[in-house]
C-alpha atoms as a PDB file:
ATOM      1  CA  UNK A   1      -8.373  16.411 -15.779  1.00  0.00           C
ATOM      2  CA  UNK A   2     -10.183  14.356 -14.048  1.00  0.00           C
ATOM      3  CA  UNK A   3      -8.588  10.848 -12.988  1.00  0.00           C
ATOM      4  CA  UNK A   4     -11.055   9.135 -11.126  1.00  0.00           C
ATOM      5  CA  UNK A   5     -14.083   9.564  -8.893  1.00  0.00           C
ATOM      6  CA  UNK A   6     -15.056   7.355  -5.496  1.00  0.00           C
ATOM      7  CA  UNK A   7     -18.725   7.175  -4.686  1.00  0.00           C
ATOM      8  CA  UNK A   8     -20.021   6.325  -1.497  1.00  0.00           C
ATOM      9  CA  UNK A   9     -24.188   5.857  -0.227  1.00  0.00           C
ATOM     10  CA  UNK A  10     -25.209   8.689  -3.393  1.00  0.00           C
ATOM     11  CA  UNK A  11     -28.800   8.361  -3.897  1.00  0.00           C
ATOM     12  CA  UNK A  12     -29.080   4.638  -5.349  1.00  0.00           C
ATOM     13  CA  UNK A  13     -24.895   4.118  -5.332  1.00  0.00           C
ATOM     14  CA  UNK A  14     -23.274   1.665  -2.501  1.00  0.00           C
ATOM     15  CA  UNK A  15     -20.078   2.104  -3.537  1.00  0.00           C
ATOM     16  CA  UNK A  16     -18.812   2.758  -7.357  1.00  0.00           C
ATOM     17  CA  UNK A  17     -14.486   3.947  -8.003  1.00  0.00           C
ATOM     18  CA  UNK A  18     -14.101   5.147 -11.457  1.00  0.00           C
ATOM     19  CA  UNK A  19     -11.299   5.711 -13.589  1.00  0.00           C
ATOM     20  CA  UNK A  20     -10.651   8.027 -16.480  1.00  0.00           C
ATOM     21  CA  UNK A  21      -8.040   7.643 -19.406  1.00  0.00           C
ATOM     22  CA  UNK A  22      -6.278  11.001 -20.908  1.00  0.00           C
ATOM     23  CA  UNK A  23      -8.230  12.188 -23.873  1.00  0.00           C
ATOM     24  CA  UNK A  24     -11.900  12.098 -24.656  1.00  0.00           C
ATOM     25  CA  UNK A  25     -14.611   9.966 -22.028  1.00  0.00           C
ATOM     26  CA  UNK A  26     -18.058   9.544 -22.540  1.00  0.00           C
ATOM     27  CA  UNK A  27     -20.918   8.435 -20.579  1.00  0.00           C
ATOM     28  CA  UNK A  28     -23.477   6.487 -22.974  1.00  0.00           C
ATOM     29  CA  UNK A  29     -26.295   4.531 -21.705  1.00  0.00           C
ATOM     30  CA  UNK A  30     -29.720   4.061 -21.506  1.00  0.00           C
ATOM     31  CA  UNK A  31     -32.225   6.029 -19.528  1.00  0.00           C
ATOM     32  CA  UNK A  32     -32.222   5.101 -16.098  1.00  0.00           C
ATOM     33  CA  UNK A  33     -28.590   3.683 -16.041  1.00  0.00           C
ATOM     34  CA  UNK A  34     -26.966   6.576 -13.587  1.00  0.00           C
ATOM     35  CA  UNK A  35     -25.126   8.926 -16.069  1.00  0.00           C
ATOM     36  CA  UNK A  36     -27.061  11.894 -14.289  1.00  0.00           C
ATOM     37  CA  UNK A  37     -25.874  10.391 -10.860  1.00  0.00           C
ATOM     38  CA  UNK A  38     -22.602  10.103 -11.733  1.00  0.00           C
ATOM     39  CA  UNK A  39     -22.303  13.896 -13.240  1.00  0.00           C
ATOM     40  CA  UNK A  40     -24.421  15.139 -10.264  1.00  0.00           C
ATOM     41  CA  UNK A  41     -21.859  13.689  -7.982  1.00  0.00           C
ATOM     42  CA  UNK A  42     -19.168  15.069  -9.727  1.00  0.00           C
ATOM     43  CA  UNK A  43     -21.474  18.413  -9.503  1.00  0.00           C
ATOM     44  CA  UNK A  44     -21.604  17.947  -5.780  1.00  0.00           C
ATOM     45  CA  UNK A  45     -18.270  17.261  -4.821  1.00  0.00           C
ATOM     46  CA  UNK A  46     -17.324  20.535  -6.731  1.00  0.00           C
ATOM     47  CA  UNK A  47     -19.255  22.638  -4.791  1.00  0.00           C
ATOM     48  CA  UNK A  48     -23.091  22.391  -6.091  1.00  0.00           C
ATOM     49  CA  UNK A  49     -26.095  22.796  -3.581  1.00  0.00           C
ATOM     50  CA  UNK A  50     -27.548  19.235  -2.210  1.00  0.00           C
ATOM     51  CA  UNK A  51     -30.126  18.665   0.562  1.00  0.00           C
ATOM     52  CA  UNK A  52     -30.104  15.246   2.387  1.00  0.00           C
ATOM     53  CA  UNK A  53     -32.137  13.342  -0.076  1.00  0.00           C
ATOM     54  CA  UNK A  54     -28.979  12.339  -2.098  1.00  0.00           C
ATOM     55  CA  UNK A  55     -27.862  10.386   1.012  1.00  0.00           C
ATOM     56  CA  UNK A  56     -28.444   6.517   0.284  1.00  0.00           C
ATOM     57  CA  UNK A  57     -31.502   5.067   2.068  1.00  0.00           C
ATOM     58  CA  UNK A  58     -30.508   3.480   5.595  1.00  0.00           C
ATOM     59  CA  UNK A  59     -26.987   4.966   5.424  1.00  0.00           C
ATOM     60  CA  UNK A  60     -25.553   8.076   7.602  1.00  0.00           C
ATOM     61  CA  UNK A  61     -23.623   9.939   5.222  1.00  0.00           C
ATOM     62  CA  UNK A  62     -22.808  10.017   1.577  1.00  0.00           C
ATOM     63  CA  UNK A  63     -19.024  10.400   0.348  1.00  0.00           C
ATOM     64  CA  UNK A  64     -17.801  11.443  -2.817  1.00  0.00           C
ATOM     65  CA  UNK A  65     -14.128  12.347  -3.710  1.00  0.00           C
ATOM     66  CA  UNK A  66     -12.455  13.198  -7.098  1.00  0.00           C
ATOM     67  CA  UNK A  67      -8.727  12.847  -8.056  1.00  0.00           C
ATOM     68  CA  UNK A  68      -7.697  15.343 -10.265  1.00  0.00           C
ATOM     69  CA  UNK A  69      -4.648  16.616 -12.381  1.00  0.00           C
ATOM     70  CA  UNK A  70      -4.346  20.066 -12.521  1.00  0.00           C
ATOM     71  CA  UNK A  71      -3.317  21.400 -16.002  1.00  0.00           C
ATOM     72  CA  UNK A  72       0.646  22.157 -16.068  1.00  0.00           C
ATOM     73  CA  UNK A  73       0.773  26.161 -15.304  1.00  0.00           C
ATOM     74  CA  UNK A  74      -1.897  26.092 -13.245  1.00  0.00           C
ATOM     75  CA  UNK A  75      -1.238  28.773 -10.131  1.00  0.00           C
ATOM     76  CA  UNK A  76      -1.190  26.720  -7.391  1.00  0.00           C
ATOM     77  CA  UNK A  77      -0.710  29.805  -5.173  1.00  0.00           C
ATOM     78  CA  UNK A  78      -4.504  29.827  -3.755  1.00  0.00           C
ATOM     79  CA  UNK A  79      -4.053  26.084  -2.031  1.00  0.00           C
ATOM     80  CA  UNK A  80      -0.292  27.517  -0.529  1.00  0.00           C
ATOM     81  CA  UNK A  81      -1.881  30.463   1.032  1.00  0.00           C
ATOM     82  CA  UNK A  82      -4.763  27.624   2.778  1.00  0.00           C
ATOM     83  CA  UNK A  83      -1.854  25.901   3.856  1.00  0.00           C
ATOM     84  CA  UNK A  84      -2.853  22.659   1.248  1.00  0.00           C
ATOM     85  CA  UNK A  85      -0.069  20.869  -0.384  1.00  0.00           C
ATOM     86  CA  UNK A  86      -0.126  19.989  -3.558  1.00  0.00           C
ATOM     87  CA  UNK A  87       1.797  16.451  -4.481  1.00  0.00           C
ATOM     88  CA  UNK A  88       2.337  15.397  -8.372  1.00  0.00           C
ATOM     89  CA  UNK A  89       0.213  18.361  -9.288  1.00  0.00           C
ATOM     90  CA  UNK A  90      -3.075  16.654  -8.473  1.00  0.00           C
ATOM     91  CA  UNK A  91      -6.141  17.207  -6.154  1.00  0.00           C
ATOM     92  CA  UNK A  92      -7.994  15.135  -4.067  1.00  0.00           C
ATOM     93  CA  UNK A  93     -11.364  16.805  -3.537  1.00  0.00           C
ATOM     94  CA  UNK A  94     -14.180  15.255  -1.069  1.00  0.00           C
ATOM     95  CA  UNK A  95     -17.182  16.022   0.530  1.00  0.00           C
ATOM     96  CA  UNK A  96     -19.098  14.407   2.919  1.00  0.00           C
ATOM     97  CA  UNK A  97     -22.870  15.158   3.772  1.00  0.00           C
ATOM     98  CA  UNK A  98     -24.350  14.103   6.615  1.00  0.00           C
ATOM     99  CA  UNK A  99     -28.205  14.703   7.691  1.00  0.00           C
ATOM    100  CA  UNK A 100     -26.764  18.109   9.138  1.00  0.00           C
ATOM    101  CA  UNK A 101     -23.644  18.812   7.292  1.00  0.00           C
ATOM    102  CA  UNK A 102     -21.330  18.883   4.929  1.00  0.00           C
ATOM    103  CA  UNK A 103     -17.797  18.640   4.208  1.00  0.00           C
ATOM    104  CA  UNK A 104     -15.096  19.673   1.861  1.00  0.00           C
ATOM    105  CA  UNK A 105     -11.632  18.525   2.111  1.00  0.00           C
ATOM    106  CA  UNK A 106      -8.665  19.251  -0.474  1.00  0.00           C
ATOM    107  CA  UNK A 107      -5.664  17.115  -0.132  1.00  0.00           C
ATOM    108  CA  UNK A 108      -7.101  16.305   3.868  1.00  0.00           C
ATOM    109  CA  UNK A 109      -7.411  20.021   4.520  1.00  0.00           C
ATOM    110  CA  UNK A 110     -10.849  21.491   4.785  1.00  0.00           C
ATOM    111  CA  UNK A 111     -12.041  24.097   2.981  1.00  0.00           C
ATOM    112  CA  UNK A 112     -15.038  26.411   2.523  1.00  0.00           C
ATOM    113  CA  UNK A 113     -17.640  25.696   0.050  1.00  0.00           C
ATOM    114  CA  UNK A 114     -17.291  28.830  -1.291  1.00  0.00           C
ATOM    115  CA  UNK A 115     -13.443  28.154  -1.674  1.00  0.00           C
ATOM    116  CA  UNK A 116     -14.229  24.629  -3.690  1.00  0.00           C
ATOM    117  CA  UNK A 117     -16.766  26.872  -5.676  1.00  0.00           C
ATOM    118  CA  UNK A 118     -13.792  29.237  -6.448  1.00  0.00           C
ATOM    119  CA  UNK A 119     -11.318  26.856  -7.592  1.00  0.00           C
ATOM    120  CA  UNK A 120     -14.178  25.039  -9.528  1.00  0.00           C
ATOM    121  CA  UNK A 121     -14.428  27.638 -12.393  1.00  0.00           C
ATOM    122  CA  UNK A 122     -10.541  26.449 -13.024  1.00  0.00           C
ATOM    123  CA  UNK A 123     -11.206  22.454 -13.376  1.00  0.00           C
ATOM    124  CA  UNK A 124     -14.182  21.919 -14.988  1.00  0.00           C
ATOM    125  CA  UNK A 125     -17.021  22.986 -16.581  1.00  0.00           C
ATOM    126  CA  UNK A 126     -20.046  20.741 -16.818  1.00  0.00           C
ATOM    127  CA  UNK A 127     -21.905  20.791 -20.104  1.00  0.00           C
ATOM    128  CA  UNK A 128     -25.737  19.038 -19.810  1.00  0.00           C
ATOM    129  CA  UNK A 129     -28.717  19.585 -21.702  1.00  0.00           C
ATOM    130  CA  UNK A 130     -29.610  22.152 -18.744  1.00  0.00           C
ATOM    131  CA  UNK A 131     -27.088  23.923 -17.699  1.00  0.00           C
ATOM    132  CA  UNK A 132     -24.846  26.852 -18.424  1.00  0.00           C
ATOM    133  CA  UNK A 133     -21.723  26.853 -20.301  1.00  0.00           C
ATOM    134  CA  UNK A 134     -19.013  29.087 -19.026  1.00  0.00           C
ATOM    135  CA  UNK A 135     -17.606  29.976 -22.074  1.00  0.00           C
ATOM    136  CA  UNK A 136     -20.633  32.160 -22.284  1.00  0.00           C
ATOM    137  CA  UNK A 137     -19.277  34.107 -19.818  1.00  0.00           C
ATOM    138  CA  UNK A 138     -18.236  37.344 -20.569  1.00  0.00           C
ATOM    139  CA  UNK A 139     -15.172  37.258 -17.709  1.00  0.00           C
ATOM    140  CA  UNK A 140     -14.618  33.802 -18.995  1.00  0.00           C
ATOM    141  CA  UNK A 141     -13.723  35.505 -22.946  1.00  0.00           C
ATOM    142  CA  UNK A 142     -10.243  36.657 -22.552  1.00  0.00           C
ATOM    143  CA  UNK A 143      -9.146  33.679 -20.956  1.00  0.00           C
ATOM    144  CA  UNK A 144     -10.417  31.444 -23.810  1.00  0.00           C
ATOM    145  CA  UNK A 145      -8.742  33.191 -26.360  1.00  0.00           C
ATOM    146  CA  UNK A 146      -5.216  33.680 -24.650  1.00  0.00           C
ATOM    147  CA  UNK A 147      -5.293  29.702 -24.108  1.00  0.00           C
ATOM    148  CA  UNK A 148      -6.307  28.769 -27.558  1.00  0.00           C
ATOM    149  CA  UNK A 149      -6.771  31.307 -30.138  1.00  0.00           C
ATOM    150  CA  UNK A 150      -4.035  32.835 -29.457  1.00  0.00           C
ATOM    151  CA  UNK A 151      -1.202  30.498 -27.304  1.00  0.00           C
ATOM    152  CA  UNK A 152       0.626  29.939 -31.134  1.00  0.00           C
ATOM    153  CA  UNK A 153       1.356  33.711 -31.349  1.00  0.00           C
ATOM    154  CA  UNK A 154       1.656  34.378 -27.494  1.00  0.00           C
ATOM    155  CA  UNK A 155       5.637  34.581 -26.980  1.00  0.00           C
ATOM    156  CA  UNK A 156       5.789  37.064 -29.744  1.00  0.00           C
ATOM    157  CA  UNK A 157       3.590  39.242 -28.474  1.00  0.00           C
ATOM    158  CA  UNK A 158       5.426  38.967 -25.360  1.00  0.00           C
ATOM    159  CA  UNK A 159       8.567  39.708 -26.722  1.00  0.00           C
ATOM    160  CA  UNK A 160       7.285  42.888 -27.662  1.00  0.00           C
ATOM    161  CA  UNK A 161       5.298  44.144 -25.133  1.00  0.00           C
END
């Protein structure tokens, strides 16, 4: 879940911190109010492609980092083996892009894109008008039913396996 997001010099952002409740959130607004900006941030941060543009005009670098609570179960095993600690069972993901760079951090550690692209596919999935869902995904299938269809009935089949 995600618990809050800090953005810093994004396209037409100074500086916006935003904090999520448990449960359902919703960004509602008119057209032209920065709900695209916010999710493309959120996009970013997580691993998405982004050229310089996004960097405020006049400013160096853009920043964004997310806070997030990672689901209880979750295999934590991946950030151990990068040498990342994990504290209260929550992230905090960043990236900074600079006119000839970009960084990811996890908890202060840096990481690869491709690594934040990894661990990605198990936080979030981003539903807009034009983009992909995963649960479309064929490799994505099993995993949707064992952690809803099918959690009720779960230990039993355990138990007998």
């Amino acid at each position: 879940m995600i618990k809050s997001i800090t953005v810093k010099n994004y396209i037409l952002i100074d500086e916006i911190t935003l904090e999520f409740d448990k449960g359902f959130n919703v960004f509602t607004g008119e057209t032209g109010a920065g709900k695209s900006i916010i999710i493309g941030a959120i996009d970013s941060v997580l691993g998405a492609k982004v050229n310089k543009d996004v960097i405020k005009t006049g400013a160096d670098k853009a920043y964004i980092e997310l806070l997030v609570e990672l689901p209880n179960g979750f295999d934590c095993s991946v950030f151990k083996e990068n040498g990342i600690d994990i504290d209260n069972n929550e992230l905090i993901i960043s990236r900074e892009i600079t006119a000839s760079t970009n960084r990811f951090r996890i908890n202060g550690i840096q990481v690869t894109q491709d690594f934040i692209k990894d661990i990605r596919e198990k936080l979030l999935d981003i539903h807009t008008q034009h983009q992909s869902y995963n649960y479309v995904q064929p490799k994505n299938h099993i995993l949707l039913l064992d952690n809803f269809a099918l959690k009720p009935h779960r230990d039993n089949v355990e138990k007998f396996s």
